[in-house]
Protein backbone atom coordinates (compact mmCIF):
# COMPACT_ATOMS: atom_id res chain seq x y z
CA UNK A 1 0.00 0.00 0.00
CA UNK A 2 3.07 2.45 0.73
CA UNK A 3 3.76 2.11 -3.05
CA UNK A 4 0.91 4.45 -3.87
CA UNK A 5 2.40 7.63 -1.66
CA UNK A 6 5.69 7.35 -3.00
CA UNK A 7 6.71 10.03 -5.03
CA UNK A 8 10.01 8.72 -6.51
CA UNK A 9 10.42 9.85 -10.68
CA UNK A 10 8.01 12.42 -10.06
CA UNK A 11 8.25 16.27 -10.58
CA UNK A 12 6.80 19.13 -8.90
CA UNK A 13 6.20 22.86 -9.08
CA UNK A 14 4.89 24.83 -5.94
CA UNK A 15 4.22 28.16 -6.19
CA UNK A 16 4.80 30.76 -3.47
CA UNK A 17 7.28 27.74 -1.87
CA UNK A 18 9.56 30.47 -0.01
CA UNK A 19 7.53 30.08 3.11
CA UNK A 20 4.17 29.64 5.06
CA UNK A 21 2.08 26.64 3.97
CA UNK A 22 3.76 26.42 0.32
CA UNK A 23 6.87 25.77 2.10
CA UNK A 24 5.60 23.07 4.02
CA UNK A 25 3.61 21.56 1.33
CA UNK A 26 6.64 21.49 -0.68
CA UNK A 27 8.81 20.30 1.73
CA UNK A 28 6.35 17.23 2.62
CA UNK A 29 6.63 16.58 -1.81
CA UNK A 30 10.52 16.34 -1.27
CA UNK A 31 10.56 14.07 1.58
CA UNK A 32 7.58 11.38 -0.26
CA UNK A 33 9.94 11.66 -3.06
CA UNK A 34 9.56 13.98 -5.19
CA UNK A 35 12.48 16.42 -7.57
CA UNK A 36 11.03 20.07 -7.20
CA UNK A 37 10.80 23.34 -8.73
CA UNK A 38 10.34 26.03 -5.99
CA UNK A 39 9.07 29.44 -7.05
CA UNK A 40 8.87 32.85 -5.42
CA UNK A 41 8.71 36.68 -6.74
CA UNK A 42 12.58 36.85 -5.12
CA UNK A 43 14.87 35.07 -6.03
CA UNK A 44 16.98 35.21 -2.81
CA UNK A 45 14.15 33.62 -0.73
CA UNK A 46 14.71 30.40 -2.69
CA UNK A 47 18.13 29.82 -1.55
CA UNK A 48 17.89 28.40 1.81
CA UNK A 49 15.01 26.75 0.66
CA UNK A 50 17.06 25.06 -1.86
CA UNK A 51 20.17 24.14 0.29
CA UNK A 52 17.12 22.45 2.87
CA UNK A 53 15.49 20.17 0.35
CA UNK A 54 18.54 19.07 -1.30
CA UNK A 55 19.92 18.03 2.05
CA UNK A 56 16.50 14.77 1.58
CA UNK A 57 18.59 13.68 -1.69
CA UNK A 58 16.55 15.71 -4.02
CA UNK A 59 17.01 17.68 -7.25
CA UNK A 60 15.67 21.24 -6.42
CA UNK A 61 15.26 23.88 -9.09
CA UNK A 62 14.86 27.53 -7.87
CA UNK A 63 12.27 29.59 -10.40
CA UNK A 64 11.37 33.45 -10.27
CA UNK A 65 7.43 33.29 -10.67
CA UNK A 66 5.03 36.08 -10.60
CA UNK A 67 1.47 34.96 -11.25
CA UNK A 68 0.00 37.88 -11.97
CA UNK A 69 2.53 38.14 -15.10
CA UNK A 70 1.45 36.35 -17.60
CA UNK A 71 5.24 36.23 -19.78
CA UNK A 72 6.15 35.00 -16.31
CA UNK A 73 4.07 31.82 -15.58
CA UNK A 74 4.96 30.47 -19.20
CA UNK A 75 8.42 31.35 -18.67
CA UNK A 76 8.54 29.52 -15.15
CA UNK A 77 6.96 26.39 -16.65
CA UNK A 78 9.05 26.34 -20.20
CA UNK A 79 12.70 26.71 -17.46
CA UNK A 80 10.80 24.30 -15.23
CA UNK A 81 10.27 21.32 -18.65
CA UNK A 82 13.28 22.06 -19.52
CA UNK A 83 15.29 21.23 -16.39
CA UNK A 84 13.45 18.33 -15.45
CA UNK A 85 11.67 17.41 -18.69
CA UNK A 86 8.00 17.13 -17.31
CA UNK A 87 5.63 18.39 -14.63
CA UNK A 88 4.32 15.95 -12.92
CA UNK A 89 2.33 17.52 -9.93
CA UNK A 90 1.54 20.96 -9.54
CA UNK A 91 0.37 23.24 -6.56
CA UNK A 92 -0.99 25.96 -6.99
CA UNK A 93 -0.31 27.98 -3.81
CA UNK A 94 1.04 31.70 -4.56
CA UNK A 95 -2.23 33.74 -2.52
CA UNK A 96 -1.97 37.63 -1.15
CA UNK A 97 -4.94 38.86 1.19
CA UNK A 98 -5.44 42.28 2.50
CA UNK A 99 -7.89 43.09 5.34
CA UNK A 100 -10.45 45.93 4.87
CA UNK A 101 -14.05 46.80 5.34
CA UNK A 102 -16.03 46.52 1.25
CA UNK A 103 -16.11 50.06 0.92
CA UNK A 104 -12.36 50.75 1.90
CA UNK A 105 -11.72 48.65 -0.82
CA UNK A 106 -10.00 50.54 -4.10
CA UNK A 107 -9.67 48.94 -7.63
CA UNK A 108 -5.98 48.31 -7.71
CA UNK A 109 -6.08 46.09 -4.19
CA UNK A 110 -9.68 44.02 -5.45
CA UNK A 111 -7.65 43.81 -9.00
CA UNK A 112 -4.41 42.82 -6.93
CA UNK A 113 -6.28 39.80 -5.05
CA UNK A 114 -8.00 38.06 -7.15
CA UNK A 115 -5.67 38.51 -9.93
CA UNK A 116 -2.83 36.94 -7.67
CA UNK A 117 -4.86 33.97 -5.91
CA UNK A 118 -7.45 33.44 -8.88
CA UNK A 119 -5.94 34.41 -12.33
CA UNK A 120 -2.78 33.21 -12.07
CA UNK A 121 -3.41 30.40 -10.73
CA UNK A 122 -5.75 29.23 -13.52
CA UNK A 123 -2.84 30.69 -16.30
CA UNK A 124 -0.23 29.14 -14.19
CA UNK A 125 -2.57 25.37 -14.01
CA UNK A 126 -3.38 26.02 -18.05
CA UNK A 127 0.58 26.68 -18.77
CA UNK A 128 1.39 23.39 -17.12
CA UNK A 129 -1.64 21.24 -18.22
CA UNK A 130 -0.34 21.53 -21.64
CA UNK A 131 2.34 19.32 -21.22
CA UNK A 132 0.21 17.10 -18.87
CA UNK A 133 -2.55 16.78 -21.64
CA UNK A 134 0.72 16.02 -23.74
CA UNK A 135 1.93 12.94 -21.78
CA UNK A 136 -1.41 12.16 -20.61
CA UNK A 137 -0.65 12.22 -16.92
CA UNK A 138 -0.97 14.92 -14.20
CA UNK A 139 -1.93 15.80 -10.74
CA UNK A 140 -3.38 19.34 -10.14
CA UNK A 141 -3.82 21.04 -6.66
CA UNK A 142 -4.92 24.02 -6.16
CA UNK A 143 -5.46 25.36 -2.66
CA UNK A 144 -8.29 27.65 -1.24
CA UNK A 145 -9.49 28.25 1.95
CA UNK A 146 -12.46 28.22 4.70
CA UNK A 147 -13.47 31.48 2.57
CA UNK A 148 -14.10 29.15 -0.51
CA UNK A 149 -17.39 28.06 1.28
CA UNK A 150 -17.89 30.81 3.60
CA UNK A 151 -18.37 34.60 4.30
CA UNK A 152 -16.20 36.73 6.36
CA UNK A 153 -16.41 40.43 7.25
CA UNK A 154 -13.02 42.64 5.80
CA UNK A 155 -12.14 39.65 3.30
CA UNK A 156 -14.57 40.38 0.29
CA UNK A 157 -11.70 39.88 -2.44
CA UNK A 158 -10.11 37.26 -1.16
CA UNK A 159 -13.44 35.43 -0.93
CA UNK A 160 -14.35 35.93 -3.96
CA UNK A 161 -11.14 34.88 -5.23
CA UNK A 162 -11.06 31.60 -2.87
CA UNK A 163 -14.55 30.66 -4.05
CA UNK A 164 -13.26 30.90 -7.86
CA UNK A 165 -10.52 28.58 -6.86
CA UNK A 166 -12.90 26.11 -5.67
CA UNK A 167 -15.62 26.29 -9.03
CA UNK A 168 -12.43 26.63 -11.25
CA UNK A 169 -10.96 23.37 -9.33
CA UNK A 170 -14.54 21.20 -10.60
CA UNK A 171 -13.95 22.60 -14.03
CA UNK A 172 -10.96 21.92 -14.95
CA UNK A 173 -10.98 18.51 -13.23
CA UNK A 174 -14.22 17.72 -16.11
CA UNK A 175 -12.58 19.21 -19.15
CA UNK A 176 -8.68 17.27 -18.34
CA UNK A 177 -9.46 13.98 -16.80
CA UNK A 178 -9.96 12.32 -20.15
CA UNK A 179 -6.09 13.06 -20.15
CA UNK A 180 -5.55 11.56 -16.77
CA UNK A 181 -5.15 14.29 -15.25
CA UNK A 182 -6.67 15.02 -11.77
CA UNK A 183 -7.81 18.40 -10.18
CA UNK A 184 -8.37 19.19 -6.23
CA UNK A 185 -8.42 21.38 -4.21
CA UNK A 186 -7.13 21.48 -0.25
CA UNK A 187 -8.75 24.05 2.10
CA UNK A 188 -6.45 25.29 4.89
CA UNK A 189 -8.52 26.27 7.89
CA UNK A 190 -6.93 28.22 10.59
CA UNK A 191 -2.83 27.42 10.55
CA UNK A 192 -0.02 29.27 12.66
CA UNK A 193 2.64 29.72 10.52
CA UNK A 194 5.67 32.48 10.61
CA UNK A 195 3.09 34.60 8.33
CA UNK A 196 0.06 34.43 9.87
CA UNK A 197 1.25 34.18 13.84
CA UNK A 198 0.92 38.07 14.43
CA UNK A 199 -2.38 37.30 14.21
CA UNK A 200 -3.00 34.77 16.53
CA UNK A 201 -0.93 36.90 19.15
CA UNK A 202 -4.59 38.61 19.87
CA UNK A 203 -5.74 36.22 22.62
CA UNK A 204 -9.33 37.76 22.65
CA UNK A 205 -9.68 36.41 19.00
CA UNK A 206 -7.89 33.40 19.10
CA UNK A 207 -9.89 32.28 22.33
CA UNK A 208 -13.26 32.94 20.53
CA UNK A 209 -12.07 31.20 17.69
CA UNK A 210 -10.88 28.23 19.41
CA UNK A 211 -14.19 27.61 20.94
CA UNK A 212 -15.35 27.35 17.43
CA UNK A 213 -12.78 24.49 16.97
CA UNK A 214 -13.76 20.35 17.49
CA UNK A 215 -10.17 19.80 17.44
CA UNK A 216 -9.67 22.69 20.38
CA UNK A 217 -6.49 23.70 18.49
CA UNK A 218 -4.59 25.34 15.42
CA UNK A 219 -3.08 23.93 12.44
CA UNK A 220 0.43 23.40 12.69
CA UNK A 221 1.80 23.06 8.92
CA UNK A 222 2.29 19.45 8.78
CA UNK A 223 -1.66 18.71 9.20
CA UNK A 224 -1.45 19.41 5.28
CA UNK A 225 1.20 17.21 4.78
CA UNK A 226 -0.92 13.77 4.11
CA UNK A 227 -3.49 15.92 2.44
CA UNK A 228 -1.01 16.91 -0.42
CA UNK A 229 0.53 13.64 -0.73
CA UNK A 230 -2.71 12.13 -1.31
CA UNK A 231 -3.34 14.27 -4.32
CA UNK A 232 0.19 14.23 -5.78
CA UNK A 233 0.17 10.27 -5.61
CA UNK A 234 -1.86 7.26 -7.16
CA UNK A 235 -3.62 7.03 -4.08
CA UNK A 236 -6.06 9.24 -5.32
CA UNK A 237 -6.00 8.67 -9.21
CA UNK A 238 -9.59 7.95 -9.38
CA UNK A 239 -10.29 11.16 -7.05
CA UNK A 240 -11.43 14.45 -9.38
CA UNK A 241 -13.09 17.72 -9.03
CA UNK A 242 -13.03 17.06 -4.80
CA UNK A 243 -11.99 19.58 -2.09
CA UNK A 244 -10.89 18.53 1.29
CA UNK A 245 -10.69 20.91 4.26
CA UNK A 246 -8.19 20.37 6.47
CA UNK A 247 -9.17 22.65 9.25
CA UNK A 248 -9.57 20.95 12.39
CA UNK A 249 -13.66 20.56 11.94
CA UNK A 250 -13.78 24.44 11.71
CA UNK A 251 -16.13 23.78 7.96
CA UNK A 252 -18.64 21.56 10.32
CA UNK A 253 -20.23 24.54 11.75
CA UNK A 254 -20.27 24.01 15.19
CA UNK A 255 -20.50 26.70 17.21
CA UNK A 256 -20.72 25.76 20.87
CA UNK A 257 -23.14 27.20 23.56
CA UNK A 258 -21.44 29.20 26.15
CA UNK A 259 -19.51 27.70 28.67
CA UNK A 260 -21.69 28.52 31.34
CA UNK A 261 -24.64 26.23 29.75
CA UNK A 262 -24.65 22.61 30.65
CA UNK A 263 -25.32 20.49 27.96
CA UNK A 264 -28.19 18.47 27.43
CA UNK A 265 -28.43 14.91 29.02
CA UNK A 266 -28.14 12.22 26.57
CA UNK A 267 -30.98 8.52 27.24
C-alpha cells in the first residue's frame, strides 16, 4: 500500500514555496519523493530553501514566478520542462490577502487579489496542463481556503477569489481527466505559521475562535502534509473535481453554547 504515496520519478512545481504553507507543502513533496521546482517573486528567498530540500537527496530547481505576469508563468513552466523534462504535480499555492471593510476597498487592491490567488493560478494550471494533456498524466492542486465556502467580514476579495478557486478546481478537473489528469483542491482552515502568527498573538480572537474548533487547536503546517501527498500520488488517481478541508472541523459549523450552559443529558 506504501507504493501508492511514493513520489520517486516524479516532478513538482509549488508556487509561493519560499515560506508559510507552500513551504511546508513542498517540503512534505521532497521528503515522499519527489524532484522540485520552488518558485517565489525573489529570487533570494529560494536559496535556503534550496540548500534544505537538497539536504532529503533531491534535485531542487529555484524559479522566479510572478502569477500575476502572464510572460512569467509560461516562462517559469518552459525553465521548469526544460530542467526536469516534465511536470508531474503541480500546486498551486502563490495567494496575497489584504484586510479591509467593502467600501475601503479601491480597484488596484480588489484587482491585486484576485488577480494573484485566482488568475494566475488558472494561467499558471493552463501553462502546465499543456504538457500534462501532452503525456497524458498529471496531478493538479490548487489550494483555497475556509473562505471558498464561507463569508467573512473585511475579506470580500479574497473570498471571492477563494470561491473561484474552488468552481475553477470542478472545471478543470471535467474538461482534463480524459487526459488523466486530476484536479483538487485542499482548504487550509486556521494554521499558525511564521506569516500568519501576528495574528494569533490577539488572545481575545484566538480564544473565541478556538471555541469554534472540534479539534480545540490550530493547524500546525504538517496537518497538510498527508493531504497533499494524497493528491500528488496514485492514491487518489480515481479522485477528481473534490476539495478537502483540512481545518480541524472548523467547515462543520459548530459553534458551541457558552460555557456557562450545561449540555443536554443524553438517554
Amino acid at each position: 500500500m506504501s507504493h501508492l504515496f511514493d513520489l520517486a520519478g516524479k516532478t513538482a512545481l509549488v508556487t509561493g514555496a519560499s515560506r508559510g504553507l507552500g513551504n511546508n507543502m513542498a517540503r512534505a513533496l521532497v521528503k515522499a519523493g519527489a524532484d522540485i521546482a520552488i518558485t517565489s517573486r525573489n529570487s533570494d528567498s529560494l536559496d535556503p530553501v534550496k540548500k534544505e530540500f537538497e539536504s532529503y537527496g533531491r534535485k531542487v530547481l529555484p524559479v522566479v514566478l510572478d502569477v500575476e505576469d502572464h510572460a512569467s508563468i509560461i516562462e517559469a513552466v518552459a525553465k521548469t520542462e526544460k530542467h526536469f523534462g516534465k511536470i508531474d504535480i503541480l500546486v498551486n499555492n502563490a495567494g496575497v490577502n489584504k484586510r479591509k471593510f467593502a467600501v475601503d476597498y479601491t480597484w488596484e487592491e480588489w484587482s491585486w487579489i484576485v488577480d494573484t490567488n485566482l488568475k494566475g493560478s488558472f494561467f499558471v494550471a493552463r501553462e502546465a496542463a499543456k504538457g500534462m494533456i501532452a503525456r497524458k498524466y498529471g496531478r493538479i492542486i490548487n489550494i483555497g481556503s475556509g473562505t471558498s465556502f464561507f463569508g467573512y467580514k473585511t475579506v470580500t476579495p479574497y473570498s471571492a477569489s477563494r470561491g473561484g478557486i474552488k468552481q475553477m478546481t470542478m472545471c478543470l478537473a471535467a474538461e482534463w481527466a480524459e487526459y488523466n489528469i486530476t484536479v483538487n483542491c485542499i482548504c487550509p482552515g486556521w494554521f499558525v505559521t511564521d506569516i500568519s502568527r501576528k495574528q494569533f498573538e490577539d488572545k481575545k480572537w484566538a480564544s473565541h475562535l478556538l471555541e469554534r474548533l472540534p479539534a480545540k487547536r490550530f493547524g500546525t503546517p504538517g496537518d497538510l502534509d498527508t493531504a497533499v501527498i494524497f493528491f500528488a500520488s496514485e492514491a487518489s488517481s480515481y479522485v477528481n473535481g473534490q476539495i478537502i478541508c483540512v481545518d480541524g472541523g472548523f467547515s462543520t459549523g459548530d459553534t458551541p453554547a457558552p460555557s456557562s450552559v450545561a449540555p443536554p443529558s443524553i438517554g
